[in-house]
C-alpha atoms as a PDB file:
ATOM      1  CA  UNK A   1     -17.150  -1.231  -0.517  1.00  0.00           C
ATOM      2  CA  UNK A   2     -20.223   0.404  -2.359  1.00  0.00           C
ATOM      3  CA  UNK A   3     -23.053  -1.846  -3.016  1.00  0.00           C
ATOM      4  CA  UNK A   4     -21.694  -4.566  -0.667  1.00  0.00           C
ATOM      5  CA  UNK A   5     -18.700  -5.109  -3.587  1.00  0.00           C
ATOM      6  CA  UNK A   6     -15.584  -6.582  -1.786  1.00  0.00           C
ATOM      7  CA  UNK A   7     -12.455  -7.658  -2.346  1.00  0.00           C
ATOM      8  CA  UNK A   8     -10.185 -10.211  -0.598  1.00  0.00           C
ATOM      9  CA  UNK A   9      -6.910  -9.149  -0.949  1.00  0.00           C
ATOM     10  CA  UNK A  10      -4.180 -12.314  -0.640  1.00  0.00           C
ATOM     11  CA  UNK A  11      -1.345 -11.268   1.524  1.00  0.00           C
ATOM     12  CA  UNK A  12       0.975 -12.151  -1.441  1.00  0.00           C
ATOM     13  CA  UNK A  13       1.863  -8.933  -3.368  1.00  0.00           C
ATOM     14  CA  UNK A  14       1.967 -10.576  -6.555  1.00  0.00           C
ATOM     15  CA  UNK A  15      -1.717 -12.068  -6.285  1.00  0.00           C
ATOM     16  CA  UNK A  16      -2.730  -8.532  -4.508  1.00  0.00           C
ATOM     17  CA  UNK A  17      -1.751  -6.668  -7.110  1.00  0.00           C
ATOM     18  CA  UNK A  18      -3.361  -8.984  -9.275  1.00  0.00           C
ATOM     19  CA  UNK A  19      -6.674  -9.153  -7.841  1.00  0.00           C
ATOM     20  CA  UNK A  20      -6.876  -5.501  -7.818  1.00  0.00           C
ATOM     21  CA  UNK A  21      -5.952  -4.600 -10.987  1.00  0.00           C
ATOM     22  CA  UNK A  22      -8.452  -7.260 -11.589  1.00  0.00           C
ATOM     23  CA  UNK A  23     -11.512  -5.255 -10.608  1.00  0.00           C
ATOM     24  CA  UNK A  24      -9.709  -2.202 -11.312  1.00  0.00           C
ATOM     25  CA  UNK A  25      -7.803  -2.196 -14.920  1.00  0.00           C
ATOM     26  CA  UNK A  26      -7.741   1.299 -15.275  1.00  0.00           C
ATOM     27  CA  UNK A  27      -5.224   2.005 -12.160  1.00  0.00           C
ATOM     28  CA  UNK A  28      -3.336  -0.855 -13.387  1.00  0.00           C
ATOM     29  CA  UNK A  29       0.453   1.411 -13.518  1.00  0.00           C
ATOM     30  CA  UNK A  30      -1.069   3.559 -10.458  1.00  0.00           C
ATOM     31  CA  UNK A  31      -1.602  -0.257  -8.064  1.00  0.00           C
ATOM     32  CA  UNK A  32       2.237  -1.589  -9.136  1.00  0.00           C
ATOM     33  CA  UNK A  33       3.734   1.480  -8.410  1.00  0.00           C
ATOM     34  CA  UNK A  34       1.521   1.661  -5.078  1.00  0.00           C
ATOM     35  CA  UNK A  35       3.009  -1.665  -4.043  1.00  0.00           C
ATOM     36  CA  UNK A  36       6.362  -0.777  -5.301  1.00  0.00           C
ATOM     37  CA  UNK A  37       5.967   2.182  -3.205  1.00  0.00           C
ATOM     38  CA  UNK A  38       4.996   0.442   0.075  1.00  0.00           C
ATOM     39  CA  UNK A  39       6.848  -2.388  -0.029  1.00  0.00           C
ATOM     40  CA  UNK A  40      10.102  -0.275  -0.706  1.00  0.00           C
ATOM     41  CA  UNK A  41       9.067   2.004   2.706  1.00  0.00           C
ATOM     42  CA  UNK A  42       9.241  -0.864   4.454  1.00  0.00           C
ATOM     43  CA  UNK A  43      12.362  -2.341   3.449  1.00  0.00           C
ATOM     44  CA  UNK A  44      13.602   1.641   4.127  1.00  0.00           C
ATOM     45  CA  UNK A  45      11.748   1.877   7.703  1.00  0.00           C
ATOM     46  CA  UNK A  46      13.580  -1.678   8.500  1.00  0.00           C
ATOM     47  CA  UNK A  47      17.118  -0.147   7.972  1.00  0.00           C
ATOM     48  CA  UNK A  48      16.408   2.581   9.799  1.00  0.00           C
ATOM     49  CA  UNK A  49      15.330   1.103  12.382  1.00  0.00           C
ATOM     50  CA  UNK A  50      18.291  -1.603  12.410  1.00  0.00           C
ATOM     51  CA  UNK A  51      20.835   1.033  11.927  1.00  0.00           C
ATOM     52  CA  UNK A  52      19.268   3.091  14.881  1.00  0.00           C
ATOM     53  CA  UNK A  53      18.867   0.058  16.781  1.00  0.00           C
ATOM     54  CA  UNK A  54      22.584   0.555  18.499  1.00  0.00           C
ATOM     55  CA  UNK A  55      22.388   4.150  19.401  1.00  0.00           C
ATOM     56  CA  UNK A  56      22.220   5.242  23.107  1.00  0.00           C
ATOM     57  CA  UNK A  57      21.780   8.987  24.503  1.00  0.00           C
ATOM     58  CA  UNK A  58      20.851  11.849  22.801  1.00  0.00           C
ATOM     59  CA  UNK A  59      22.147  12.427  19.762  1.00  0.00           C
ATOM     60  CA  UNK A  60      25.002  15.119  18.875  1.00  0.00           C
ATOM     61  CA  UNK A  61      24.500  18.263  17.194  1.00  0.00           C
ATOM     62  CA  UNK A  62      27.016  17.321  14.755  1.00  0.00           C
ATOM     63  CA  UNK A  63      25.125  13.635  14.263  1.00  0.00           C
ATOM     64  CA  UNK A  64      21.848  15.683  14.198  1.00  0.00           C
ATOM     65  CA  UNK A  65      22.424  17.827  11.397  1.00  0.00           C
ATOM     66  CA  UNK A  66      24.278  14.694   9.316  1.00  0.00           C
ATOM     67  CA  UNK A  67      20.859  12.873   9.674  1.00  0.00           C
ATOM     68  CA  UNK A  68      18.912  15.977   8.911  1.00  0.00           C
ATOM     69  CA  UNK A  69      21.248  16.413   5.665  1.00  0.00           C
ATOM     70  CA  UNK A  70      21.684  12.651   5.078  1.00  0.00           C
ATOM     71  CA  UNK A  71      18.297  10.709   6.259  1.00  0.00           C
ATOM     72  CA  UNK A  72      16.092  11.916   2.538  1.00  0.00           C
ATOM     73  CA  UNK A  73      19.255  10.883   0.840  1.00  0.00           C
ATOM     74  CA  UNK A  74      19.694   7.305   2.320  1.00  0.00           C
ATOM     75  CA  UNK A  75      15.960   6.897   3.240  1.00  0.00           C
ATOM     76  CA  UNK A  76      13.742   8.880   0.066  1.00  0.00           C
ATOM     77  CA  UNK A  77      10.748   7.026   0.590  1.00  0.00           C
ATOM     78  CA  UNK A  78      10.719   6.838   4.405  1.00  0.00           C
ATOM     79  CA  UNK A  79      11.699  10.614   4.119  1.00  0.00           C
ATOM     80  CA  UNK A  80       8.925  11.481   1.716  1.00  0.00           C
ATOM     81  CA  UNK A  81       5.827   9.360   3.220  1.00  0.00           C
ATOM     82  CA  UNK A  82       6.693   8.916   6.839  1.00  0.00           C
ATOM     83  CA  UNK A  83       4.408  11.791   8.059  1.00  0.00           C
ATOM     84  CA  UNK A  84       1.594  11.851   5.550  1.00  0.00           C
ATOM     85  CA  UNK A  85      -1.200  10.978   5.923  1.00  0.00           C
ATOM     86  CA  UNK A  86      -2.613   7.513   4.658  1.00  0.00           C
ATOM     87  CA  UNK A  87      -5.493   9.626   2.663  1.00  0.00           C
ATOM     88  CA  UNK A  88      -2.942  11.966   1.314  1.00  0.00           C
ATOM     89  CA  UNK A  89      -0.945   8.690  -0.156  1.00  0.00           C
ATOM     90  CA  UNK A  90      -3.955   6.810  -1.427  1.00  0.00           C
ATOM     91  CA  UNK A  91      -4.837  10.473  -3.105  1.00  0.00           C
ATOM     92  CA  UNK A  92      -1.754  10.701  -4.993  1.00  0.00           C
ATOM     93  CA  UNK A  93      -1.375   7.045  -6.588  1.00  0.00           C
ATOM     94  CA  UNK A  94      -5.172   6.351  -7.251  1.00  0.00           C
ATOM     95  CA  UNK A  95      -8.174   8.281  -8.931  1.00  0.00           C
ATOM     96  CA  UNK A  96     -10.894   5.755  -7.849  1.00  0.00           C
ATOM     97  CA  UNK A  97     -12.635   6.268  -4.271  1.00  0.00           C
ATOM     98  CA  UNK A  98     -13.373   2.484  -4.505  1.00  0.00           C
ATOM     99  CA  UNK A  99     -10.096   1.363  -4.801  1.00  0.00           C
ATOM    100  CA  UNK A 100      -9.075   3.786  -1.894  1.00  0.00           C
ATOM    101  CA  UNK A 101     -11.473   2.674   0.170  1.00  0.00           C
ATOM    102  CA  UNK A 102     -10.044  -1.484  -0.606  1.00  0.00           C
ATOM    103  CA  UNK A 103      -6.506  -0.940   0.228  1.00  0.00           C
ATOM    104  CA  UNK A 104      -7.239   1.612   3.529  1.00  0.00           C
ATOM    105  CA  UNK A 105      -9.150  -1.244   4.945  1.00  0.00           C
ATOM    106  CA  UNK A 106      -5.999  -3.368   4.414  1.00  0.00           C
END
Protein backbone atom coordinates (compact mmCIF):
# COMPACT_ATOMS: atom_id res chain seq x y z
CA UNK A 1 0.00 0.00 0.00
CA UNK A 2 1.05 3.79 -0.17
CA UNK A 3 3.85 4.76 2.01
CA UNK A 4 4.82 1.11 2.72
CA UNK A 5 1.24 0.95 4.94
CA UNK A 6 0.08 -2.76 5.01
CA UNK A 7 -2.33 -4.77 6.21
CA UNK A 8 -2.44 -8.49 7.16
CA UNK A 9 -5.64 -9.65 6.54
CA UNK A 10 -6.56 -13.02 8.86
CA UNK A 11 -8.24 -15.55 6.71
CA UNK A 12 -11.17 -15.45 9.23
CA UNK A 13 -13.94 -13.14 7.87
CA UNK A 14 -14.90 -11.98 11.13
CA UNK A 15 -11.25 -10.73 12.13
CA UNK A 16 -10.89 -9.52 8.25
CA UNK A 17 -13.56 -7.50 8.37
CA UNK A 18 -12.42 -6.32 11.52
CA UNK A 19 -9.01 -5.38 10.77
CA UNK A 20 -10.15 -3.46 7.87
CA UNK A 21 -12.69 -1.53 9.11
CA UNK A 22 -9.98 -1.00 11.57
CA UNK A 23 -7.78 1.16 9.38
CA UNK A 24 -10.66 2.07 7.40
CA UNK A 25 -13.88 3.27 9.62
CA UNK A 26 -15.35 5.19 7.07
CA UNK A 27 -16.21 2.07 4.61
CA UNK A 28 -17.27 0.33 7.63
CA UNK A 29 -21.22 -0.68 5.93
CA UNK A 30 -19.35 -0.69 2.35
CA UNK A 31 -16.43 -3.80 3.89
CA UNK A 32 -19.56 -6.03 5.61
CA UNK A 33 -21.54 -5.85 2.75
CA UNK A 34 -18.28 -6.59 0.55
CA UNK A 35 -17.80 -9.78 2.55
CA UNK A 36 -21.42 -10.50 2.63
CA UNK A 37 -21.20 -10.14 -1.00
CA UNK A 38 -18.27 -12.54 -1.64
CA UNK A 39 -18.80 -14.96 0.67
CA UNK A 40 -22.51 -15.39 -0.58
CA UNK A 41 -20.92 -15.83 -4.48
CA UNK A 42 -19.21 -18.48 -3.28
CA UNK A 43 -21.67 -20.40 -1.49
CA UNK A 44 -23.80 -19.58 -5.05
CA UNK A 45 -20.73 -20.67 -7.43
CA UNK A 46 -20.56 -24.02 -5.11
CA UNK A 47 -24.23 -24.99 -5.99
CA UNK A 48 -23.79 -24.40 -9.27
CA UNK A 49 -21.19 -26.15 -9.68
CA UNK A 50 -22.60 -29.25 -7.56
CA UNK A 51 -25.84 -29.12 -9.34
CA UNK A 52 -23.95 -29.08 -12.78
CA UNK A 53 -21.65 -31.56 -11.55
CA UNK A 54 -24.04 -34.59 -12.99
CA UNK A 55 -24.77 -33.27 -16.38
CA UNK A 56 -23.31 -35.01 -19.52
CA UNK A 57 -23.66 -33.79 -23.33
CA UNK A 58 -24.73 -30.73 -24.55
CA UNK A 59 -27.39 -29.26 -23.14
CA UNK A 60 -31.09 -29.03 -24.72
CA UNK A 61 -32.59 -26.10 -26.17
CA UNK A 62 -35.42 -26.48 -23.92
CA UNK A 63 -32.78 -26.89 -20.71
CA UNK A 64 -30.90 -23.91 -22.30
CA UNK A 65 -33.43 -21.39 -22.27
CA UNK A 66 -34.76 -22.70 -18.52
CA UNK A 67 -31.17 -21.82 -17.31
CA UNK A 68 -31.07 -18.65 -19.30
CA UNK A 69 -34.62 -17.73 -17.64
CA UNK A 70 -33.88 -19.47 -14.31
CA UNK A 71 -29.89 -19.21 -13.51
CA UNK A 72 -30.26 -14.93 -12.19
CA UNK A 73 -33.24 -16.21 -10.32
CA UNK A 74 -31.62 -19.19 -8.40
CA UNK A 75 -28.02 -17.79 -8.65
CA UNK A 76 -28.40 -13.47 -8.28
CA UNK A 77 -25.07 -12.97 -7.14
CA UNK A 78 -23.21 -15.49 -9.33
CA UNK A 79 -25.50 -14.01 -12.14
CA UNK A 80 -24.68 -10.42 -11.35
CA UNK A 81 -20.71 -10.62 -10.61
CA UNK A 82 -19.58 -13.66 -12.47
CA UNK A 83 -18.20 -11.68 -15.50
CA UNK A 84 -17.10 -8.39 -14.01
CA UNK A 85 -14.35 -7.42 -13.56
CA UNK A 86 -12.54 -7.50 -10.05
CA UNK A 87 -11.89 -3.49 -10.50
CA UNK A 88 -15.43 -2.96 -11.51
CA UNK A 89 -16.54 -4.81 -8.02
CA UNK A 90 -14.01 -3.17 -5.76
CA UNK A 91 -15.40 0.24 -7.63
CA UNK A 92 -18.85 -0.24 -6.64
CA UNK A 93 -18.57 -1.26 -2.78
CA UNK A 94 -15.55 1.05 -1.83
CA UNK A 95 -14.59 4.84 -2.33
CA UNK A 96 -10.98 4.49 -1.01
CA UNK A 97 -8.10 3.47 -3.61
CA UNK A 98 -6.24 2.18 -0.48
CA UNK A 99 -8.63 -0.11 0.59
CA UNK A 100 -8.99 -1.37 -3.10
CA UNK A 101 -5.69 -1.83 -3.49
CA UNK A 102 -5.71 -4.24 0.27
CA UNK A 103 -8.38 -6.57 -0.66
CA UNK A 104 -7.19 -6.99 -4.71
CA UNK A 105 -3.95 -8.20 -3.32
CA UNK A 106 -5.98 -10.76 -1.31
Amino acid sequence: MPGNKGIALPANRDLAEKALIKEFPEEENSILEYYKMVYLFNKEINSFLAASAGSTGEASSLKKMIMKIGFPKKYPTLAKYAVRSTQDVLDEFFKSRELQLALSAH
